[in-house]
Structures are given as C-alpha cells and as structure tokens.
Protein backbone atom coordinates (compact mmCIF):
# COMPACT_ATOMS: atom_id res chain seq x y z
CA UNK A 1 -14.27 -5.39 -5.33
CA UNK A 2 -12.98 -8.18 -7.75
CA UNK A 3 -13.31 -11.06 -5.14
CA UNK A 4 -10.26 -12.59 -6.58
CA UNK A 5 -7.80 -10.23 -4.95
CA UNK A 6 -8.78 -12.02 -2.05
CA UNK A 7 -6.41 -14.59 -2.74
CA UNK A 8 -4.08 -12.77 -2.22
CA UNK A 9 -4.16 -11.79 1.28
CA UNK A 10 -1.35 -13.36 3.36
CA UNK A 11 -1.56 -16.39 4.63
CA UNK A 12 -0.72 -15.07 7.91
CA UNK A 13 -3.17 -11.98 7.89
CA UNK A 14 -5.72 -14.11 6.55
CA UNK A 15 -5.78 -16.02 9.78
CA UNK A 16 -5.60 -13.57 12.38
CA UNK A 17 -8.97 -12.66 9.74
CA UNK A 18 -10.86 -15.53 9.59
CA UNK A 19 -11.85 -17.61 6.59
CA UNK A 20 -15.28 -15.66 6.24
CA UNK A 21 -13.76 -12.04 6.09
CA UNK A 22 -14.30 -9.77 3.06
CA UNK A 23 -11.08 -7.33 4.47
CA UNK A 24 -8.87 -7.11 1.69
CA UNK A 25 -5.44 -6.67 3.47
CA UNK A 26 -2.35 -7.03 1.04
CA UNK A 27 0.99 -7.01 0.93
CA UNK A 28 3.29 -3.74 -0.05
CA UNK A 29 5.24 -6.17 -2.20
CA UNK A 30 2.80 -6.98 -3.93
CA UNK A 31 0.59 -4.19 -4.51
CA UNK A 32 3.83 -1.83 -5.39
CA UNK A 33 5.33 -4.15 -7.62
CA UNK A 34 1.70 -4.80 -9.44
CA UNK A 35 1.18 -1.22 -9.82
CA UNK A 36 4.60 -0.11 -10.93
CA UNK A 37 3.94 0.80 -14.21
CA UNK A 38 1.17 2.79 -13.28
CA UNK A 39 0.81 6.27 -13.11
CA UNK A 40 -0.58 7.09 -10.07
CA UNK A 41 0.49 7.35 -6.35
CA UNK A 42 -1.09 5.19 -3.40
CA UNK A 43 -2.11 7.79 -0.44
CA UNK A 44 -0.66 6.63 2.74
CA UNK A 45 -2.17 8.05 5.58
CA UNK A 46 -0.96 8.72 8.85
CA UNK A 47 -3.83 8.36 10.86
CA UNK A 48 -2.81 9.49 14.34
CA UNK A 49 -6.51 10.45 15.80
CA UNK A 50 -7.85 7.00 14.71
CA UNK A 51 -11.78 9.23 14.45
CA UNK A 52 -10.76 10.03 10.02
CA UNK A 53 -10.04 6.27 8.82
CA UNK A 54 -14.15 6.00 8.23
CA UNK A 55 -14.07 8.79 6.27
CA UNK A 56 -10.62 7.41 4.64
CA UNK A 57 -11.83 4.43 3.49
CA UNK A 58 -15.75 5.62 2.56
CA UNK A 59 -13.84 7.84 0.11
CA UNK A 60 -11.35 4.48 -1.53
CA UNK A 61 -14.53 2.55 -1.63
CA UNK A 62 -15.94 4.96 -3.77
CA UNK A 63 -13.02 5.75 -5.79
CA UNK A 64 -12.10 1.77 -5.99
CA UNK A 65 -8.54 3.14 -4.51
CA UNK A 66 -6.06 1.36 -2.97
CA UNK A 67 -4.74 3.20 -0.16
CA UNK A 68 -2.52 2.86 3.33
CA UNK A 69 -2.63 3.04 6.30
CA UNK A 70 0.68 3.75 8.62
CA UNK A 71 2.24 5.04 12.17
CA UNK A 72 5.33 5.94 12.20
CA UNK A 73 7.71 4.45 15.09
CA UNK A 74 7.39 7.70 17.51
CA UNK A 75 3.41 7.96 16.30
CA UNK A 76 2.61 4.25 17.57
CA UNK A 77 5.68 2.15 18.40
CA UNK A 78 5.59 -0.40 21.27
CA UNK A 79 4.94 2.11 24.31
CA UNK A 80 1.83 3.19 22.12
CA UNK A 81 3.82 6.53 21.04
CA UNK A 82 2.59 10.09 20.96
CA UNK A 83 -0.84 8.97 19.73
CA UNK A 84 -1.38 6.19 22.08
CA UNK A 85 -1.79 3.54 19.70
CA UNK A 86 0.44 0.57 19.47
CA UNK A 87 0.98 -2.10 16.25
CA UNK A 88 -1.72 -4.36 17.87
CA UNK A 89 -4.58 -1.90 18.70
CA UNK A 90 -3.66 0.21 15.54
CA UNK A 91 -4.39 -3.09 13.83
CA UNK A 92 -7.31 -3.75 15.72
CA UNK A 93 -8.87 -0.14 14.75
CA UNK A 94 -8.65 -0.09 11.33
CA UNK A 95 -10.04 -4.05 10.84
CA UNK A 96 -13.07 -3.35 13.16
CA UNK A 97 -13.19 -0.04 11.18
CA UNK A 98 -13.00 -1.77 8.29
CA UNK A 99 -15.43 -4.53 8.84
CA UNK A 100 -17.94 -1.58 10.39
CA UNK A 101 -17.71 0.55 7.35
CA UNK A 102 -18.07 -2.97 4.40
CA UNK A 103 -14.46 -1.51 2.47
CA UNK A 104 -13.98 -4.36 0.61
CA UNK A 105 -11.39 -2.53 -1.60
CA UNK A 106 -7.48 -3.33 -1.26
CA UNK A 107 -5.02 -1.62 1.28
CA UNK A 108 -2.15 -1.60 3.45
CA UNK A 109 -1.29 -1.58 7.12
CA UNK A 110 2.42 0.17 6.49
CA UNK A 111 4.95 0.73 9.50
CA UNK A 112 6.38 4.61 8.61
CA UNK A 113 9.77 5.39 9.59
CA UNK A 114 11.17 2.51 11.64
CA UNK A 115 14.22 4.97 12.93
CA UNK A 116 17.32 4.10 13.58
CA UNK A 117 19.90 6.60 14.59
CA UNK A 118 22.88 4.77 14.93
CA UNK A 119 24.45 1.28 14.59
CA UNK A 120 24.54 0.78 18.47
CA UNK A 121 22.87 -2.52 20.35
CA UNK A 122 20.21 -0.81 21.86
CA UNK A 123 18.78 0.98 19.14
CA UNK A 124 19.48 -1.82 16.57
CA UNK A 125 17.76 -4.21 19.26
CA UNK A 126 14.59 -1.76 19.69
CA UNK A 127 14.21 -1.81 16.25
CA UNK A 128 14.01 -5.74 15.73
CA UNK A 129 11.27 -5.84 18.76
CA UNK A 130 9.50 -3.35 16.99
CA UNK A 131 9.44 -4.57 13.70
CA UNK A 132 8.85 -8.60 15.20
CA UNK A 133 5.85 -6.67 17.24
CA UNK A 134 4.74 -4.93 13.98
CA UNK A 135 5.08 -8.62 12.39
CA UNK A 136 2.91 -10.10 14.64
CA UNK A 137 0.35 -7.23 14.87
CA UNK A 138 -0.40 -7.77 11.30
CA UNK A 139 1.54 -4.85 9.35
CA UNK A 140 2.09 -5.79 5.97
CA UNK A 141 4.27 -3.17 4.64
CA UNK A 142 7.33 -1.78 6.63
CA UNK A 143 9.99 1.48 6.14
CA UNK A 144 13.35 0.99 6.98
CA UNK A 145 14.41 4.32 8.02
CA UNK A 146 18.51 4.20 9.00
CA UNK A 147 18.70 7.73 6.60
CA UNK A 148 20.23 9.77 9.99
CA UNK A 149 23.38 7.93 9.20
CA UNK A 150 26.19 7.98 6.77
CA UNK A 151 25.66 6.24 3.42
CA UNK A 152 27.88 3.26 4.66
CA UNK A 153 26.13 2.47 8.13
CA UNK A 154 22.63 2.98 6.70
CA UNK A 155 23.43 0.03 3.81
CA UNK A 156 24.66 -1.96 7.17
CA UNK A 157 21.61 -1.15 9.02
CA UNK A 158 18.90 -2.50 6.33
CA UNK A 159 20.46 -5.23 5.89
CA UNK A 160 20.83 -6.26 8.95
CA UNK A 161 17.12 -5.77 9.88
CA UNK A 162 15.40 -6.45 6.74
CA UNK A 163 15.62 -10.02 6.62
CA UNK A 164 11.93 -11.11 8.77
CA UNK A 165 10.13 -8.36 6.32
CA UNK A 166 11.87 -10.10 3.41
CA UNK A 167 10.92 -13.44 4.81
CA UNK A 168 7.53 -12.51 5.24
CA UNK A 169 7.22 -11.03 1.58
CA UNK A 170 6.03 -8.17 3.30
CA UNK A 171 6.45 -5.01 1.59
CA UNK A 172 9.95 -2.39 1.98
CA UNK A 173 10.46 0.84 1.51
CA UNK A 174 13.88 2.41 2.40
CA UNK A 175 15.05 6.12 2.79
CA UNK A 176 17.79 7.50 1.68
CA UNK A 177 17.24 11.02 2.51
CA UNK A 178 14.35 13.30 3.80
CA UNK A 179 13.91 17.15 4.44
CA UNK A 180 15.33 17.54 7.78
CA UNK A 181 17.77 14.90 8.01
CA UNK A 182 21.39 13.98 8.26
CA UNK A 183 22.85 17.44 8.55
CA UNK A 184 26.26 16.17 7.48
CA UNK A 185 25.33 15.54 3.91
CA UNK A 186 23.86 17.45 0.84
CA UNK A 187 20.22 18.53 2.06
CA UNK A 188 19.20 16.96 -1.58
CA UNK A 189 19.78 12.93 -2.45
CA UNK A 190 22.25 13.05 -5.13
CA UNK A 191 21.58 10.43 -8.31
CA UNK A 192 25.39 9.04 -7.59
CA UNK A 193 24.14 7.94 -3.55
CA UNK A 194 21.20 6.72 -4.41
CA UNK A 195 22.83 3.84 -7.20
CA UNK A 196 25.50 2.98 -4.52
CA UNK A 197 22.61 2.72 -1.55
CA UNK A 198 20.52 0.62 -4.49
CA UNK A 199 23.27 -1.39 -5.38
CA UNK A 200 25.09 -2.19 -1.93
CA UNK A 201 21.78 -3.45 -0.64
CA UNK A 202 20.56 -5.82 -3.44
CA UNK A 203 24.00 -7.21 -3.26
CA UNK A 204 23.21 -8.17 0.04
CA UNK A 205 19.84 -9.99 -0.72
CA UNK A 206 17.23 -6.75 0.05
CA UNK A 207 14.92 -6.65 -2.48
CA UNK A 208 12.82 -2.96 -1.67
CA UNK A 209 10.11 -1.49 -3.79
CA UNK A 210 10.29 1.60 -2.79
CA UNK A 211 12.83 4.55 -2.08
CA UNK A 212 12.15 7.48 0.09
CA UNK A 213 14.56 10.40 -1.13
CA UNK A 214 15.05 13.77 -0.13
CA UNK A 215 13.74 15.86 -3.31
CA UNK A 216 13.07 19.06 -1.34
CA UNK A 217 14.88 21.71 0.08
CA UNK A 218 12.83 22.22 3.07
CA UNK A 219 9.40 20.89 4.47
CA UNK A 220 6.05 20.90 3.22
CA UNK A 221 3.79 24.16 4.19
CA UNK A 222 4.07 26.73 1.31
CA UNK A 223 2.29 29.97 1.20
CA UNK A 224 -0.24 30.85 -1.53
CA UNK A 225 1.97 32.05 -4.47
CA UNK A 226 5.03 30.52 -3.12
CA UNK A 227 7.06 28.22 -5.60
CA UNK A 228 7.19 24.76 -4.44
CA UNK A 229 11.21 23.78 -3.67
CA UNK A 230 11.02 19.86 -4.90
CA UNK A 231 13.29 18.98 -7.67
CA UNK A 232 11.39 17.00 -10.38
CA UNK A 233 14.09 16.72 -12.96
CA UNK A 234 16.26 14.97 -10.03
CA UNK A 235 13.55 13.12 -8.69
CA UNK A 236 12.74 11.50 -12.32
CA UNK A 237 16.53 10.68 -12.57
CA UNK A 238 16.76 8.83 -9.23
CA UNK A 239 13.38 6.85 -10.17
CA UNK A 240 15.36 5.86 -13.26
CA UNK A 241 17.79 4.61 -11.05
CA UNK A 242 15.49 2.61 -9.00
CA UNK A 243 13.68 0.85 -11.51
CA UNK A 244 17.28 -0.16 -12.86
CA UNK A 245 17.67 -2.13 -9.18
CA UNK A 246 14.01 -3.91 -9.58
CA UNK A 247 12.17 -1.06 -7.66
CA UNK A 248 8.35 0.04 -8.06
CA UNK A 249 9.37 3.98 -7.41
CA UNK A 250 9.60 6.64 -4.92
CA UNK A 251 8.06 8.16 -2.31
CA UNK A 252 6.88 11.53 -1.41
CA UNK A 253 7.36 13.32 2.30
CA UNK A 254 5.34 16.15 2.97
CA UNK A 255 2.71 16.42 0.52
CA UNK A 256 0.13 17.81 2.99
CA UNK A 257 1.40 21.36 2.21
CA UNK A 258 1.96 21.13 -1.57
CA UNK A 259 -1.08 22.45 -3.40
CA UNK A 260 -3.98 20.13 -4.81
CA UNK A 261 -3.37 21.02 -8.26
CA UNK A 262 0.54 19.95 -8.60
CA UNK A 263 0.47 16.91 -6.18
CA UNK A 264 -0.72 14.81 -9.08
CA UNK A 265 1.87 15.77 -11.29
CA UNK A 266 4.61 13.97 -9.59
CA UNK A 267 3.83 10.48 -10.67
CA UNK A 268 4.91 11.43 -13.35
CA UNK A 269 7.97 11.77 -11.99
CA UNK A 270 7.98 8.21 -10.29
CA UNK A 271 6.35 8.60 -7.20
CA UNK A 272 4.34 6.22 -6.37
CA UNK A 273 3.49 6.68 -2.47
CA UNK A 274 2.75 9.38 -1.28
CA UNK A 275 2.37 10.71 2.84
CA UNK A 276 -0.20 12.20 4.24
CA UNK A 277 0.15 12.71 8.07
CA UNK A 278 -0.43 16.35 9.42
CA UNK A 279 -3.78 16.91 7.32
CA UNK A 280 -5.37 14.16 9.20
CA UNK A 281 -4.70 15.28 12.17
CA UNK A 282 -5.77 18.72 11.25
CA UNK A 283 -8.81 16.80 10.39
CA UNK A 284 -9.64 15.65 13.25
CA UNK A 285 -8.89 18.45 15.42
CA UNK A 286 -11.45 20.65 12.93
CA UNK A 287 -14.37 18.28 14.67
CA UNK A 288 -13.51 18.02 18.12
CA UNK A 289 -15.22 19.98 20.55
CA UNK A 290 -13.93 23.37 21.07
CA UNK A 291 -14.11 22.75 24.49
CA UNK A 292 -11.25 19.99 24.30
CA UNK A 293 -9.15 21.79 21.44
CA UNK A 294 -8.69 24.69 24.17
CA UNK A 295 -7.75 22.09 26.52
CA UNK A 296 -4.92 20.58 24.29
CA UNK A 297 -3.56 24.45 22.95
CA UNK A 298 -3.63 25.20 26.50
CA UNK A 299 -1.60 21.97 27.61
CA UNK A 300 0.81 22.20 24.10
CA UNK A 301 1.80 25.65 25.64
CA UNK A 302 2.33 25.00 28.69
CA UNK A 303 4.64 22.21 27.81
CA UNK A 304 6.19 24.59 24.98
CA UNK A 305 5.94 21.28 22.83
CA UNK A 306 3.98 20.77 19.53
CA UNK A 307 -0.26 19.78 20.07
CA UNK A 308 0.63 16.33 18.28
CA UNK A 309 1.96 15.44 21.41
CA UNK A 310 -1.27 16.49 23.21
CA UNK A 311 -2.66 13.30 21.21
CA UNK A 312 -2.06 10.88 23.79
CA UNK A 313 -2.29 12.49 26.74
CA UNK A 314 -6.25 13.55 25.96
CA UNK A 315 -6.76 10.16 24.11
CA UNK A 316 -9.67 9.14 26.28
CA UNK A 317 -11.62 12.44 25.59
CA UNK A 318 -10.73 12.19 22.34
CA UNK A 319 -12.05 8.73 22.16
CA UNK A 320 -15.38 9.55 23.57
CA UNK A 321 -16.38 12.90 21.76
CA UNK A 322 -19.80 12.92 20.71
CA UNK A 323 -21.51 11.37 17.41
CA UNK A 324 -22.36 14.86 15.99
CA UNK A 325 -18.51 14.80 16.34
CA UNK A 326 -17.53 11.75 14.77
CA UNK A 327 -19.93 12.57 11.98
CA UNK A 328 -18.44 15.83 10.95
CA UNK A 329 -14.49 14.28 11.40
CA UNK A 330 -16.08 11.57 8.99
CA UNK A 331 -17.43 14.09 6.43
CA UNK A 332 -14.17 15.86 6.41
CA UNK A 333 -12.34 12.96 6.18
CA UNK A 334 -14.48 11.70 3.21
CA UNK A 335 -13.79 15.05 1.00
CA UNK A 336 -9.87 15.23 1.93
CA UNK A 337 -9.59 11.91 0.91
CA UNK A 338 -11.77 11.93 -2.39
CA UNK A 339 -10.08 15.36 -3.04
CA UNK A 340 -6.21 13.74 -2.56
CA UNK A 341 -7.15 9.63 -4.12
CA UNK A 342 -8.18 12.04 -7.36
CA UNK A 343 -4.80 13.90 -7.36
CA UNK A 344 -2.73 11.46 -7.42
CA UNK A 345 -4.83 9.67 -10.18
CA UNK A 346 -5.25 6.58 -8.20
CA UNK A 347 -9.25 6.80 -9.02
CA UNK A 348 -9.67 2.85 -10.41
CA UNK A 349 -6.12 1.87 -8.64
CA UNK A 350 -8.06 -1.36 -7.10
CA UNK A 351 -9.21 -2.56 -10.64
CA UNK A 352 -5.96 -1.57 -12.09
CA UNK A 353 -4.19 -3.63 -9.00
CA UNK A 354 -6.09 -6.28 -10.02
CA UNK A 355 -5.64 -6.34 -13.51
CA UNK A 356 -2.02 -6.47 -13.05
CA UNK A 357 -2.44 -9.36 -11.04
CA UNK A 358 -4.25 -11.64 -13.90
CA UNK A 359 -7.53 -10.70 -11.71
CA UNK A 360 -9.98 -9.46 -14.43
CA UNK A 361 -12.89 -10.61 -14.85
C-alpha cells in the first residue's frame, strides 16, 4: 500500500485507530470523487455473516482493490438488526479483522439504505439516532435512502438529514429509485426526475457522490439464457446527468444475480458502486455445518419468513462453528471476491485511488 494514503484517514477514525495503525479507513467522499473518472466499480459488500470479510479483504489485498464494507439499516441498525450486528460491533469486526488479516489497502465502512418511509417524527427521529450512532461507530460513508416517497418529500428528507454526514465530509450516496420500490411511480427512474432530485438538493447545500437509480425492471436472479432487464442506454443518460450536478456516478442494486461476464460492462455506463449482499450470505451458509443449515431451513419454515432472518437468531452457533469451517467460508470468500474485484475492473483501484490523490510515488 502507498503509505501516503494514510494521510488521509479521518481525523476522527484515525483516533478511535491509534497513531500506530496501518488500517487504511477512508472517506466515501473522497475515494468516489478521486476515482470518478475511472472506469471501474468499487464492490460493496454486505457482509451479514461477519465469517467472509477475511476472505473479502485477502482477495483486495491481492488485487490492490479498494472495496466496502456496509449493513443496511434493517441488516445492522441500532437493535443489532436481522444479523445481530450493530454500527459499533460491525465496526469492531471488520478493524480486528482487518488488523488480524495485515489489509493495508484502502476501504470503506458504508451505512446501506438508511430508510425512511415517510416524513413523520418518529421515523425522521430514528433515522438521525441512527445515522449520529453510525457517526460515532466510525462509518465513513452513508446512503440516504427516502426513495419510498414522492419526488418532493424525498428532496425534503435528505436534506433535512444530510447535514452531520456533510459536516463530517463523510461520503453520500442517495436513491432515487430501486427495483421494488415506490409503487406509485414509473418502476424505471426517468432522466427528467433524476435532474430535478439532483438539482433541488444541491440547491439546498447536499453535495452527494453518488446516485442509486432504479435501472431494472425487476430484481436480480436471472436464469441461464435469460436476458438481463437493466437499461444501459438510460442508465448512461442519468450518469450524464449526475456528473452535470458534481457527482462521481451511480450505483448498482442487485448485481449478485447478473452474470460474471456482463457485470463489468456497466462502468461503462457510470456505475461506479456496485452491491453485493445475498452472495455473501450464500457464502457463508455454503461452509456452515450441515447440521446448523438444517436447523435454520427448519426454523425459516416454520416462521414462513426468509433464512436471512434466521441470521440472528442462530448468531452464537454461527459464531462458534469450527476452524475447518471458517477456513472453507474464507476460501470461498477469497475466489467470489477475486472473481467480482476483476469484473468490475477495479484490479489496481488502490494505486489508481492514490494516484488521483497526488499519492505516487
């Protein structure tokens, strides 16, 4: 790692750190913005069985890749989530992991998907504890997510809780738009919402580097054969559009289930995060005992719910599996990771980070 980049962990991060440590936590603001005119995408992993971010990082080290690492508000809010974890032991895990493993190369600690449904009190009040929680955890990258609402209410919404990530000169990312959401309004982002969302917020002092748009008519998850539903042509437009308000680029939902070979091809598009939640967990739940994976099918049935929600409820056993275990979860980990940090072309994104940063050398 160029030792320089260093320098550029924040001042805040640095001293929950210590003086002596070779972690090289950075912020989304800057890393996005550095990397903007790059043609790559930073993998952003949602690491909900904490047993893959070994393998994660052994794979970035090699690769001298910058990558993230994220939970989104129901994966590891302030009652710890579906996975158990909250901001400060999800912090703690990946800086001990970190320290365990040497990665010296740059990354991010990212809060995914702050939600907020509606403009009410108690959700807008949640959302400030979490993010103030998140703050003092360590994060140094946050999403914005008010995308349930109508165009008007979500402009409200950011910039009403952007400010202390702002003030910070933490990273943002916003969302306009995701498969799945806000049922009241075209399932795509159109190129007309996304310059009045763009515009409406940097007139009120938000400054975001990334976008999260809705560029596909459905989920993630195709069969072999199928055509993948995202619309590149649109998604190139609306990247236009963002780098027109000061933006680094967009970011991709669901690229677990789009195959290996055309993931790469949209940076070129303007993506330039990309997440990666569901094939971690799948991961993870590939090295587990067999003997506890029958134990979580058998309690996800019962409770006619989805086994991601099994997560914290077995956390302990999960936590404790054997080192055979944790060795093949690592391996896996380790080829995912190399397999995905190639794909989206970010092999060499730590040099190139620094580069951009007058580093070299």
């Amino acid at each position: 790692m160029n030792s320089k980049l260093l320098e550029w962990v924040p001042k805040k991060v640095r001293s929950m750190l210590g003086k002596n440590s070779r972690v090289c936590l950075l912020s989304g603001r800057d890393v996005f913005n550095a990397l903007k005119n790059d043609n790559l995408i930073v993998m952003a992993c949602n690491t909900r069985i904490n047993h893959v971010i070994p393998g994660i990082m052994k794979a970035a080290e090699e690769l001298d890749a910058v990558v993230a690492f994220e939970l989104t508000r129901n994966e590891g809010g302030l009652d710890g989530g579906y996975t158990g974890q909250t901001p400060a032991s999800f912090f703690d895990t990946i800086i001990t992991d970190a320290e365990s493993c040497g990665f010296t190369k740059p990354f991010l600690i990212h809060a995914d998907h702050i939600t907020i449904r509606d403009t009410g009190a108690e959700e807008m009040e949640a959302a400030r504890q979490l993010i103030a929680a998140q703050i003092e955890a360590g994060y140094t990258s946050f999403t914005i997510d008010a995308s349930f609402n109508p165009l008007p209410d979500n402009i409200e919404i950011v910039s009403r809780l952007a400010e202390p990530v702002e003030a910070m000169g933490y990273g943002l990312e916003l969302e306009l738009g995701e498969a799945g959401h806000a049922l009241d309004r075209p399932s795509l982002t159109s190129i007309a919402e996304a310059r009045t969302f763009l515009s409406e917020v940097k007139s009120r002092g938000v400054s975001p580097q990334l976008l999260a748009i809705n560029n596909v008519t459905r989920r993630a998850n195709y069969l072999d054969g199928e055509v993948v539903h995202i619309d590149l042509e649109r998604t190139e437009q609306i990247h236009k559009v963002a780098l027109a308000h000061g933006l680094a680029g967009l970011v991709q939902h669901g690229i677990a289930g789009t195959p290996i070979n055309l993931v790469g091809k949209l940076a070129d598009y303007g993506i330039r995060k990309g997440n990666i939640g569901t094939l971690w967990q799948n991961v993870a739940h590939a090295g587990l005992p067999l003997e506890l994976m029958d134990e979580m099918r058998r309690w996800a049935r019962e409770n006619g719910t989805d086994i991601k929600y099994a997560t914290r409820v077995f956390k302990s056993e999960i936590d404790s599996v054997p080192a055979k275990n944790l060795g093949q979860i690592h391996e896996m980990a380790t080829r995912e990771a190399r397999e995905f940090i190639s794909a989206f072309h970010a092999k060499g994104s730590a040099s190139k980070l620094a580069n951009s940063l007058g580093l070299a050398g």
